[in-house]
Protein backbone atom coordinates (compact mmCIF):
# COMPACT_ATOMS: atom_id res chain seq x y z
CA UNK A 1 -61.41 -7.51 20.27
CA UNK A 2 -61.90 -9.19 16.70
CA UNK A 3 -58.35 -8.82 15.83
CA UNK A 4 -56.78 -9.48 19.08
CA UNK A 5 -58.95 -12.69 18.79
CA UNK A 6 -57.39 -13.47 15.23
CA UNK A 7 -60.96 -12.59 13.21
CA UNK A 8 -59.38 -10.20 11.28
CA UNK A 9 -61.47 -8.44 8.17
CA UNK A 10 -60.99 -9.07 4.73
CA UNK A 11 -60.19 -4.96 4.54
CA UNK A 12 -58.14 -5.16 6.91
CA UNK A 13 -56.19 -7.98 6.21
CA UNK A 14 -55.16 -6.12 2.89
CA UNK A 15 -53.78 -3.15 4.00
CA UNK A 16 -51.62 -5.12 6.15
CA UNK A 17 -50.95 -6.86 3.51
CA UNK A 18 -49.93 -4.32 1.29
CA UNK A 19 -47.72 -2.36 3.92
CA UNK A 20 -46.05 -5.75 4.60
CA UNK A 21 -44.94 -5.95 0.86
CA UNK A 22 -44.39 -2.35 0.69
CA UNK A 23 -41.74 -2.97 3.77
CA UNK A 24 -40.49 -6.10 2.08
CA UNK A 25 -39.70 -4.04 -1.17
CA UNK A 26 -37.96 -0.85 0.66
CA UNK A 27 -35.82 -4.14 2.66
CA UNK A 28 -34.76 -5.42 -0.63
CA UNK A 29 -33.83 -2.38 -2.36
CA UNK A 30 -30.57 -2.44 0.30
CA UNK A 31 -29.34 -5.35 -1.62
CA UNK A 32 -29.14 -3.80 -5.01
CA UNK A 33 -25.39 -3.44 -4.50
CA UNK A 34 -24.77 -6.88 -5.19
CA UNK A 35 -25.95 -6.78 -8.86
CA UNK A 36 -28.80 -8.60 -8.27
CA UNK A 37 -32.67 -7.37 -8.98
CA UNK A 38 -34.67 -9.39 -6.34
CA UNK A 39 -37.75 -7.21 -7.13
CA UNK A 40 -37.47 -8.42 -10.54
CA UNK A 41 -37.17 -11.64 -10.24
CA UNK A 42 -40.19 -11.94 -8.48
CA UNK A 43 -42.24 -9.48 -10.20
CA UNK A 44 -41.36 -8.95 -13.66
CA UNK A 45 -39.66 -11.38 -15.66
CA UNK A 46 -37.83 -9.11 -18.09
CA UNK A 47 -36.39 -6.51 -15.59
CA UNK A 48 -33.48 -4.94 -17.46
CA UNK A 49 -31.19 -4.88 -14.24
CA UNK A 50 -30.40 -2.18 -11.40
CA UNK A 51 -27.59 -0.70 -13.31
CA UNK A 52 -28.75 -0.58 -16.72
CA UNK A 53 -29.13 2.32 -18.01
CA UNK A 54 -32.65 1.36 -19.13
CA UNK A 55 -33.61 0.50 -15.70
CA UNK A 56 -37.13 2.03 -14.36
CA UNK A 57 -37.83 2.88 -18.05
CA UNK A 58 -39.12 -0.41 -20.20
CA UNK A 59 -42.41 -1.79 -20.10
CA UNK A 60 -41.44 -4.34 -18.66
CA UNK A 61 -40.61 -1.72 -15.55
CA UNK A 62 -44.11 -0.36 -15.61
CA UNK A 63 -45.99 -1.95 -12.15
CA UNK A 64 -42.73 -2.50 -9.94
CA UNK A 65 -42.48 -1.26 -6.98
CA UNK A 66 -39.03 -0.13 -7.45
CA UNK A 67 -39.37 1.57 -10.82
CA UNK A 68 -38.58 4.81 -9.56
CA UNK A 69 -36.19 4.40 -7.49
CA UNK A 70 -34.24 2.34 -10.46
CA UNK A 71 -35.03 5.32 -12.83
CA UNK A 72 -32.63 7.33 -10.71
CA UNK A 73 -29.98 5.56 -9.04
CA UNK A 74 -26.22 5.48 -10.05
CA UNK A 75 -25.57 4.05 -12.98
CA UNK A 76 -22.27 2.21 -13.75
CA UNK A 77 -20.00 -0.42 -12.19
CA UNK A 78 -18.99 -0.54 -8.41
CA UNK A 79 -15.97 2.01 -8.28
CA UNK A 80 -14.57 -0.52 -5.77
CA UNK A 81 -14.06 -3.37 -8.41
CA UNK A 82 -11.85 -1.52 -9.73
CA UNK A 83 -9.95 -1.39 -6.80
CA UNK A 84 -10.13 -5.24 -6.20
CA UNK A 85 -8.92 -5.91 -9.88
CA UNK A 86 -6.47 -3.20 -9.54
CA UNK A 87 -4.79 -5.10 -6.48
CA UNK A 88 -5.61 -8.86 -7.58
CA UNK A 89 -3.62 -7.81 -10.87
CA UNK A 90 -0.47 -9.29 -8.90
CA UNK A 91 -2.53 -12.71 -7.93
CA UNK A 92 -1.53 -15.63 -10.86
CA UNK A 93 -3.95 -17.88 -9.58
CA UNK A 94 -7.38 -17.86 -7.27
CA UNK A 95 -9.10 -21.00 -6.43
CA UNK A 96 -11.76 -21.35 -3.90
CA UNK A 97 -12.42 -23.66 -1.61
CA UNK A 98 -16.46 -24.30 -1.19
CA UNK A 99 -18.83 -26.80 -0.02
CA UNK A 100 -22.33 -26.92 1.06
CA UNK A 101 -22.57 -28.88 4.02
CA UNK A 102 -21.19 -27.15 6.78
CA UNK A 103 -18.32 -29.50 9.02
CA UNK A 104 -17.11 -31.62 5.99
CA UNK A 105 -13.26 -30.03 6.65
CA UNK A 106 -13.24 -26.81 4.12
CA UNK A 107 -11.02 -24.98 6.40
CA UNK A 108 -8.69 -28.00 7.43
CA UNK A 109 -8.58 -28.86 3.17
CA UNK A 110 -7.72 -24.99 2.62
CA UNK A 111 -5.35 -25.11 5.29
CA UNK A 112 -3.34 -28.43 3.72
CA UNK A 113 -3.55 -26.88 0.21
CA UNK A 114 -2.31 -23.62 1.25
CA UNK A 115 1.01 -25.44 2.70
CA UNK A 116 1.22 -27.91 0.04
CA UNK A 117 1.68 -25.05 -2.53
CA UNK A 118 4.18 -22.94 -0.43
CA UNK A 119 6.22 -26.67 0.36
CA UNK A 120 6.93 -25.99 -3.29
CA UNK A 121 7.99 -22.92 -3.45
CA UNK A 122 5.44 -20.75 -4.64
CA UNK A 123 4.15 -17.64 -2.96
CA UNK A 124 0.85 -18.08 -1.30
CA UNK A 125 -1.78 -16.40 0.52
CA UNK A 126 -4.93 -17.53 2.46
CA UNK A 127 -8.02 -16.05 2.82
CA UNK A 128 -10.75 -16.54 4.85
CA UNK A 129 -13.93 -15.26 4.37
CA UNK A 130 -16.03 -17.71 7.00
CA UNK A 131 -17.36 -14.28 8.83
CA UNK A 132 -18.99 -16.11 11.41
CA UNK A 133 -16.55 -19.03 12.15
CA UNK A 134 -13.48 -17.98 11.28
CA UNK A 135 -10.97 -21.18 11.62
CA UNK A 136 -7.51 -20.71 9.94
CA UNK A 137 -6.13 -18.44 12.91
CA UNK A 138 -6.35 -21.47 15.29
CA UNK A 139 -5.44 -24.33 12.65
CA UNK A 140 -1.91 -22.32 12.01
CA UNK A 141 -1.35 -21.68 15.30
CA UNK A 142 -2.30 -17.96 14.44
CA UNK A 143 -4.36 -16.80 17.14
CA UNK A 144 -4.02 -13.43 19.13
CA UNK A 145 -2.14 -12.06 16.51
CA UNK A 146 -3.12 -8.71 14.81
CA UNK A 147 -3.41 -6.68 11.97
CA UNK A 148 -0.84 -4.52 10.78
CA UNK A 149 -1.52 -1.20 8.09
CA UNK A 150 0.65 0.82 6.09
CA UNK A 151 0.17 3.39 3.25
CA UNK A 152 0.28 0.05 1.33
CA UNK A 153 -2.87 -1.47 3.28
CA UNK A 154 -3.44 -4.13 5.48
CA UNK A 155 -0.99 -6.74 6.04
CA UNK A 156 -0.98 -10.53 6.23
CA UNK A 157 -0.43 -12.53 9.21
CA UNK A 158 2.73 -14.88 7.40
CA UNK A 159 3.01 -18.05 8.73
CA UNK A 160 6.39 -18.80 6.89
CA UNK A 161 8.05 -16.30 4.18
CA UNK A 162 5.73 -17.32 1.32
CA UNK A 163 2.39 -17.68 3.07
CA UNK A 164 0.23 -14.95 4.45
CA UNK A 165 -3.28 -15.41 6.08
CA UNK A 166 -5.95 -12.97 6.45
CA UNK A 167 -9.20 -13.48 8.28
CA UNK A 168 -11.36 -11.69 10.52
CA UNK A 169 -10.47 -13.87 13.35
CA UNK A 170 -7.45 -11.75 13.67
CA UNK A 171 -10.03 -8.33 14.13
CA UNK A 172 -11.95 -10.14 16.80
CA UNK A 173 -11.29 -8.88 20.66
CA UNK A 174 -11.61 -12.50 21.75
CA UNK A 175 -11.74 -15.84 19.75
CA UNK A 176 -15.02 -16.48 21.51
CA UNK A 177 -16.19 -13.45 20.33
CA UNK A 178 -19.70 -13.89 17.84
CA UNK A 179 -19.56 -11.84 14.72
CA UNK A 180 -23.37 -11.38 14.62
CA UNK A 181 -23.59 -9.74 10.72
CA UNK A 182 -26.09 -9.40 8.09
CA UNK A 183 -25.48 -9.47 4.28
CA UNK A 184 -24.24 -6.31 3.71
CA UNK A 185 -21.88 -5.58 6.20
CA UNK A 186 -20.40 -9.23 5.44
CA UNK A 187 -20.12 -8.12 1.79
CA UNK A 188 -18.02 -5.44 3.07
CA UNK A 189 -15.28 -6.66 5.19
CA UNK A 190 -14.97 -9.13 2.07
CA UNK A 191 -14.51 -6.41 -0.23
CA UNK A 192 -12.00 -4.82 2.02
CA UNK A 193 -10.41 -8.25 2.30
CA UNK A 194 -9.91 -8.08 -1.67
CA UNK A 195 -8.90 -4.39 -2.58
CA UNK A 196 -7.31 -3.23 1.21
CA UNK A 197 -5.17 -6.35 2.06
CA UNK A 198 -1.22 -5.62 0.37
CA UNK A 199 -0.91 -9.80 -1.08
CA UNK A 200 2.00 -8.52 -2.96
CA UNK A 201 2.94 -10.95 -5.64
CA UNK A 202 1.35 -14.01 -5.16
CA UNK A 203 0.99 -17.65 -7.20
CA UNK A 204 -2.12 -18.82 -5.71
CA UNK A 205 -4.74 -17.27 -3.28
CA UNK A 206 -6.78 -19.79 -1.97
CA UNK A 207 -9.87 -18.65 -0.43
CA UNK A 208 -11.55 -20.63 2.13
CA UNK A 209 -15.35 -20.02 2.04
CA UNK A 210 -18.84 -20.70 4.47
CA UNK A 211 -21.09 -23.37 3.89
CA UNK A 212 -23.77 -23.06 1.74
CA UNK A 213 -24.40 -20.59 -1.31
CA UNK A 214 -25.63 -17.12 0.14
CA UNK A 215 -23.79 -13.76 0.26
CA UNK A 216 -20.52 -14.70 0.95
CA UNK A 217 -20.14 -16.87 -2.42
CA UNK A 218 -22.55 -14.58 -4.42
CA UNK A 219 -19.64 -11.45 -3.24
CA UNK A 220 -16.64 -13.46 -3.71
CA UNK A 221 -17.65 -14.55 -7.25
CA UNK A 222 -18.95 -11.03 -7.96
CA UNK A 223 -15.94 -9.15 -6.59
CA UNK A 224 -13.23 -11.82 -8.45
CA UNK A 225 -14.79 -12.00 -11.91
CA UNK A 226 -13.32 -9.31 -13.54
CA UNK A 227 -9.99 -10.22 -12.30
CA UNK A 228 -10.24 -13.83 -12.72
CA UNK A 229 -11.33 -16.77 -10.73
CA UNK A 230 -9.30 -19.99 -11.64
CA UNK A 231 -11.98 -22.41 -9.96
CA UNK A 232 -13.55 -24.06 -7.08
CA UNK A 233 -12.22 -27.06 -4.93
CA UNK A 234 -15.46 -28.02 -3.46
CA UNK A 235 -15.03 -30.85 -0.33
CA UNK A 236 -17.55 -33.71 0.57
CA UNK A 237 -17.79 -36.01 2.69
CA UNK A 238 -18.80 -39.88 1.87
CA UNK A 239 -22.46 -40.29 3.12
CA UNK A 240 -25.54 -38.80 1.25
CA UNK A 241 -26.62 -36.36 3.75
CA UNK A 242 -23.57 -34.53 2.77
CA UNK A 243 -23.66 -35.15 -1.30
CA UNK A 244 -26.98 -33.97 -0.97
CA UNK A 245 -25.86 -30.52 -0.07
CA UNK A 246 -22.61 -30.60 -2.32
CA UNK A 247 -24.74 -30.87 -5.30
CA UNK A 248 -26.39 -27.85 -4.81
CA UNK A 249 -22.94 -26.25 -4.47
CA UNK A 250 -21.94 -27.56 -7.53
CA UNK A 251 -25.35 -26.59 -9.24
CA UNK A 252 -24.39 -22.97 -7.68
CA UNK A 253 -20.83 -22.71 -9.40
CA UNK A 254 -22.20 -23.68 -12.49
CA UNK A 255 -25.15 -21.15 -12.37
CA UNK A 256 -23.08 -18.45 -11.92
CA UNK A 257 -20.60 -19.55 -14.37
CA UNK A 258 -17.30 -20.80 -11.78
CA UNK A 259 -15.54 -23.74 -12.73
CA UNK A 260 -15.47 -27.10 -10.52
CA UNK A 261 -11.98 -27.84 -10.79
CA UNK A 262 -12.88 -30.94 -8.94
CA UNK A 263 -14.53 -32.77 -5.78
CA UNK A 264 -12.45 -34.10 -3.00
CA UNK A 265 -13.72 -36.60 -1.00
CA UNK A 266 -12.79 -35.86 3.32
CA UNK A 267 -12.70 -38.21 6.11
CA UNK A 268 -12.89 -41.01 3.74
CA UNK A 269 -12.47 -43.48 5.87
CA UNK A 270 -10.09 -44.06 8.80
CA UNK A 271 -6.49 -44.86 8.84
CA UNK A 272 -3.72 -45.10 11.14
CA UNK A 273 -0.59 -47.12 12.00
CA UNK A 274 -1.45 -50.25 13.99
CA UNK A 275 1.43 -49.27 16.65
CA UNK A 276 -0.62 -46.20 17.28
CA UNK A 277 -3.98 -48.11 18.08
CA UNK A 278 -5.29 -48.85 21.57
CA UNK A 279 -6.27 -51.94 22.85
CA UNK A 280 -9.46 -53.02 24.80
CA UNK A 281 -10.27 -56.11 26.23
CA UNK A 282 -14.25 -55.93 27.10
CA UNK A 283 -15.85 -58.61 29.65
CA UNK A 284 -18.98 -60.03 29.14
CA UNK A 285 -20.68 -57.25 31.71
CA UNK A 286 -19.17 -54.07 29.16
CA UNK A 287 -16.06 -53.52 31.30
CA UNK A 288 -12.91 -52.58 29.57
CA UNK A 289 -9.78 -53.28 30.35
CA UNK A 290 -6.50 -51.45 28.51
CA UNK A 291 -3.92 -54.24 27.10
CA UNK A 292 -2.35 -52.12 24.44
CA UNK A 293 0.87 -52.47 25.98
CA UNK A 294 0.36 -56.66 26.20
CA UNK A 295 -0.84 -56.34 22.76
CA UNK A 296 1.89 -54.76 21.38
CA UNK A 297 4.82 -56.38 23.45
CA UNK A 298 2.84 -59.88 21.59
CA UNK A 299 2.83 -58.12 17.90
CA UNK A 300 6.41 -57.53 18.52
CA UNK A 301 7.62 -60.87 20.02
CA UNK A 302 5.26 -62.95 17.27
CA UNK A 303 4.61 -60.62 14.10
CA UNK A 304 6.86 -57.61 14.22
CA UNK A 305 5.79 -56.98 10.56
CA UNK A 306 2.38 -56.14 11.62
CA UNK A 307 3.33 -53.20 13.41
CA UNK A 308 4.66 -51.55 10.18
CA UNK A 309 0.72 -52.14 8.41
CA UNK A 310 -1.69 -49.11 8.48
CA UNK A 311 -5.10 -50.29 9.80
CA UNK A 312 -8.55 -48.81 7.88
CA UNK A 313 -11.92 -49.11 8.27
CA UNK A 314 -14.82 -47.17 6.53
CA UNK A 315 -16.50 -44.35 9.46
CA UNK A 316 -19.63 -43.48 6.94
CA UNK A 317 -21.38 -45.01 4.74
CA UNK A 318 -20.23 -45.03 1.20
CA UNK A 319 -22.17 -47.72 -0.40
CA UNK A 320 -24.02 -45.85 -2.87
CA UNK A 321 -20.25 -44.97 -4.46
CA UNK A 322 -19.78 -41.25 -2.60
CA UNK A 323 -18.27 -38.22 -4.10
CA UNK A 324 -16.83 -40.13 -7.06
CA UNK A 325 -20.38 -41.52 -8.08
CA UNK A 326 -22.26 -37.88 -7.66
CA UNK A 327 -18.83 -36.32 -9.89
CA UNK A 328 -19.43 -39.29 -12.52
CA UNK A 329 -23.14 -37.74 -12.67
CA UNK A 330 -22.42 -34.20 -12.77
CA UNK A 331 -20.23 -34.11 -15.04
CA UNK A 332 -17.13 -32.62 -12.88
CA UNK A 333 -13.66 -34.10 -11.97
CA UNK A 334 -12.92 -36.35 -8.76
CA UNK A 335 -10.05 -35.41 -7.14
CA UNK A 336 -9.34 -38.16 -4.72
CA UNK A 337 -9.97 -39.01 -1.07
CA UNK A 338 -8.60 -37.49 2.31
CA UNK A 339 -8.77 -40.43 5.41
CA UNK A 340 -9.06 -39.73 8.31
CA UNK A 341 -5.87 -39.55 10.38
CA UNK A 342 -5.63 -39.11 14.58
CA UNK A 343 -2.03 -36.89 13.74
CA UNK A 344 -4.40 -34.33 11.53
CA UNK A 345 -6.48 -33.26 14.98
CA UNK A 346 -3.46 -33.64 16.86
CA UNK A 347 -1.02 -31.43 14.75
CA UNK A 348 -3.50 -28.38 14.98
CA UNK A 349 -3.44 -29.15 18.68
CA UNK A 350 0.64 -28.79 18.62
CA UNK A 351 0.04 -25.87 15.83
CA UNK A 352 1.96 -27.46 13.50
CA UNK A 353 0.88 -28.39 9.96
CA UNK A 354 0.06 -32.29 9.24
CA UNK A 355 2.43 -32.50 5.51
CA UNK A 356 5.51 -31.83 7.44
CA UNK A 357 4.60 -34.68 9.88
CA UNK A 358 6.35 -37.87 8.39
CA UNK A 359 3.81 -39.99 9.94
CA UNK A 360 0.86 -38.66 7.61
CA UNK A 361 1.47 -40.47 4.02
CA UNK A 362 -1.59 -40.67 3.12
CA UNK A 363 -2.49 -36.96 3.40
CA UNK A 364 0.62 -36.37 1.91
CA UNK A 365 0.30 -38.34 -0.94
CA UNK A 366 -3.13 -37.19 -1.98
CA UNK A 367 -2.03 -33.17 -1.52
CA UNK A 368 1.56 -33.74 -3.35
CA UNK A 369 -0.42 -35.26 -6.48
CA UNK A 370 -3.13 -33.15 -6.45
CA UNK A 371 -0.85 -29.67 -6.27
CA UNK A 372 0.93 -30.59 -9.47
């Protein structure tokens, strides 16, 4: 009755205690694989590593739960790395694509780059390793198609000749389907991403990423860094409660020692041509009335040079200077800014990419200077 009350004894309270911890430490043990000691960093602060050789023997070991267990595990590197850098040995260049606010346009960004670099002629693949949201089927028009295999591995889905894409959206049974994963078996499908997937020879992979910093990144980093990772693109958007969470993604990349190629500033504003805007007329009781086509016929009878201008106006708030300020104080490059553009949501509507659309110079602009 006491402890169905809550009045639980001191005693009592202990022993749950210590089989709670005891549970926590068999639990964390499963993430050794990643090269990480989580034991250790909470227990001891000298802990010579899972997969040192000295690991479960120092002083320093003495006390941890895990000693044992680290006494007699493996030693040595993950036999699949070598794998990875076997096949990534035909990659020239991989840049990432993070951020950590979710909904700031990672996927749409990767998307753009991906085509920018395979406009000019270099060979290009795509990965995406959003597990749980996987976007890039739909944005290139890619959905319901499969994956092939061959004694050479998996192959890409190519959009054109010199871009392939790979994602688990293309595994999935139905795009609605949820991909309801823990750490470890996301670790894996990225790992099988990186040494099973035949890239061939390739200029750039560009790897679109999750928000945030968790496994995903920590794998990605891990499983690249022998081969070499050029960089991160990380993408913002303008208003704090977004820099807020970029700067922890750029704190993240320089923890575990990836380099911020730069900070691009999305949705930066809106833009579009004035011929393309509608027109309301609103009465004094909040009805409105359409008179786009009145509006226009009058632009073109009276000003026909307006109809030529691009019209902008600022969506959120960038008063306290946005991405380039928060670059300026990290220390890391600014890229530019992306507007906002109506054609952008309506090209992946039409699955077709926005640089090839003539109406888009501002996207095109900032993509064509920024691949060079």
């Amino acid at each position: 009755m006491a402890m169905a009350m809550g009045m639980v004894s001191p005693k009592t309270r202990t022993n749950v205690g210590c089989r709670f911890l005891r549970r926590a430490f068999d639990c964390l043990q499963k993430f050794r694989f990643l090269g990480f000691c989580f034991v250790g960093v909470c227990v001891i602060t000298d802990c010579p590593g899972p997969q040192s050789e000295s690991a479960g023997k120092t002083e320093e070991c003495a006390g941890c739960p895990n000693q044992q267990e680290c006494a007699t595990a493996p030693k040595g590197p993950d036999p699949d790395l070598v794998s990875i850098q076997e096949r990534m040995a035909t990659v020239k260049h991989k840049i990432l694509v993070l951020s950590g606010k979710g909904g700031v346009g990672k996927s749409t960004f990767s998307a753009q780059l991906a085509f920018a670099l395979s406009s000019m002629d270099y060979q290009v693949g795509l990965l995406d390793i959003d597990i749980c949201g996987p976007s890039i089927p739909k944005m290139l028009g890619l959905e319901g198609q499969g994956i092939h295999q061959s004694n050479l591995g998996w192959s890409p889905v190519y959009v054109d000749d010199n871009l392939g894409v790979m994602s688990i959206g293309f595994m999935l049974p139905h795009p609605d389907e949820a991909v309801i994963w823990r750490g470890p078996r996301k670790n894996g499908i990225i790992k099988q991403f990186l040494k099973d997937v035949n890239w061939g020879e390739l200029d750039y992979l560009v790897v679109d990423a999750p928000p945030g910093t968790s496994d995903e990144h920590i794998s990605i980093v891990q499983f690249l860094k022998a081969s070499g990772i050029d960089g991160a693109i990380i993408v913002s958007t303008p208003q704090q409660v977004s820099l807020i969470d970029v700067r922890k993604e750029v704190s993240f990349c320089k923890k575990v020692g990836l380099r911020v190629l730069g900070v691009v500033e999305n949705m930066s504003g809106l833009r579009q041509s004035l011929s393309d805007l509608q027109f309301l007329k609103v009465s004094e009781t909040g009805e409105e009335r359409n008179v786009t086509e009145w509006a226009l016929e009058y632009m073109r009878a009276n000003a026909p040079e307006i109809l030529s201008m691009v019209a902008s106006t600022e969506i959120f708030d960038s008063s306290r200077g946005g991405a380039a300020k928060m670059c300026l104080e990290m220390g890391v490059s600014f890229l530019g800014k992306v507007p906002m553009d109506p054609p952008a949501g309506e090209s992946c509507r039409r699955r077709s990419f926005m640089l090839r659309r003539r109406k888009m110079p501002c996207q095109s602009t900032c993509f064509e200077e920024n691949t060079r």
